[in-house]
Protein backbone atom coordinates (compact mmCIF):
# COMPACT_ATOMS: atom_id res chain seq x y z
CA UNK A 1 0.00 0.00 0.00
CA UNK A 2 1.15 3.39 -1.04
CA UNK A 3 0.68 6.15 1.28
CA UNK A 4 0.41 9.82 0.53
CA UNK A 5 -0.06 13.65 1.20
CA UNK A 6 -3.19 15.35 0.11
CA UNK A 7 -0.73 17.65 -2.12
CA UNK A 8 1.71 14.97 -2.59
CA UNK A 9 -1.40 13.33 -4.71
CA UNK A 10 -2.72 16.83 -6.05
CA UNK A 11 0.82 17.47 -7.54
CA UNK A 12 1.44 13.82 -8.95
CA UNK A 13 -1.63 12.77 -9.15
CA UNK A 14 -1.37 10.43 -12.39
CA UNK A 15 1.47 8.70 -11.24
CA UNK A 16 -0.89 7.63 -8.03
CA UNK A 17 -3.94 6.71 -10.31
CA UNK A 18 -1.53 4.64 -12.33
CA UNK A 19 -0.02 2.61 -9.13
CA UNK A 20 -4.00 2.20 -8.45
CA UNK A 21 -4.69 1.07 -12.62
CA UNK A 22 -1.95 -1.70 -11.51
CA UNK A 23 -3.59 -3.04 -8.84
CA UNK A 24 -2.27 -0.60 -5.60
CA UNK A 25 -4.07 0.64 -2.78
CA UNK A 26 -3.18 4.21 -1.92
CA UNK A 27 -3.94 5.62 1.80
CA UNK A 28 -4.48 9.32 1.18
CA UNK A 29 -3.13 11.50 4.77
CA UNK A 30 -4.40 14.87 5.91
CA UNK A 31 -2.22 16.59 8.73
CA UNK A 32 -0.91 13.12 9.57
CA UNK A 33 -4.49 11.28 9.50
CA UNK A 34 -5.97 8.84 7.16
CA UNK A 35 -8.89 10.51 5.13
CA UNK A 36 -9.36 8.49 2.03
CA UNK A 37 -7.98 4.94 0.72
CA UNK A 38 -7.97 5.03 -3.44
CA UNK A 39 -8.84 1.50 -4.59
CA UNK A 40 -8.53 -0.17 -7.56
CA UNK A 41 -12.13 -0.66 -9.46
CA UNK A 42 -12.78 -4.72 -9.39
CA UNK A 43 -12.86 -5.81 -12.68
CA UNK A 44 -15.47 -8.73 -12.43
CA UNK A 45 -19.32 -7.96 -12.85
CA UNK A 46 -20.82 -8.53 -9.25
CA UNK A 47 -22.65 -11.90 -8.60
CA UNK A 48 -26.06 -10.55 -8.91
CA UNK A 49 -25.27 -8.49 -12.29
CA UNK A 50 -23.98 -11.57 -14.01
CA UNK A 51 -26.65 -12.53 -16.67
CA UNK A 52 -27.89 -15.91 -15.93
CA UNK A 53 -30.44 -18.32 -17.65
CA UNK A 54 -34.15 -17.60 -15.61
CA UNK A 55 -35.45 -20.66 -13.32
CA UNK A 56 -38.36 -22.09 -15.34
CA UNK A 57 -40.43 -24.25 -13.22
CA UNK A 58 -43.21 -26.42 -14.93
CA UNK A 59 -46.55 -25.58 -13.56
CA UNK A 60 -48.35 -22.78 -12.54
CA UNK A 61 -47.18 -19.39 -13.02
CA UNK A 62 -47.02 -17.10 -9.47
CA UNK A 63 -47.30 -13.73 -10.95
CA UNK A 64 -50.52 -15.02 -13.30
CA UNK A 65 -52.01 -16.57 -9.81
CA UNK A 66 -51.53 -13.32 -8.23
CA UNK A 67 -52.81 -11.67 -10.63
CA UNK A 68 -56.06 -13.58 -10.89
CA UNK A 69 -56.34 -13.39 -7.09
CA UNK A 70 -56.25 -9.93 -7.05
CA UNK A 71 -59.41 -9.79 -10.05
CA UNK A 72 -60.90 -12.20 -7.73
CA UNK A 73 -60.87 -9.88 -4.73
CA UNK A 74 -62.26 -6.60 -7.04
């Protein structure tokens, strides 16, 4: 992990985004205090983004049963 000045990173900041493009962590200090960590981005999709086939399930369809339950009840 790379650690850093506020203006140390406002002065050379592209060489700090590049560390973080390879695959760095850089701890960003304020009057000698942690305020900010600059992570790389991950680069796989999240579990639940990932497009996946839909679960088919012979037999009755919930949303059309709900659906006629609710004209039942108006």
């Amino acid at each position: 992990m790379k650690e850093t000045t506020l203006t140390e990173l406002r002065n050379h900041v592209k060489d700090y985004f590049d560390a973080v493009e390879g695959g760095s962590t850089v701890r960003v200090f304020r009057n000698g205090r942690p305020i900010a960590e600059i992570v790389p981005v991950r680069s796989e999709v999240l579990s639940w983004k990932q497009h996946r086939t839909p679960l088919t399930i012979k037999g009755l369809s919930l949303g059309l049963e709900i659906l006629a339950d609710r004209d039942e009840l108006a």
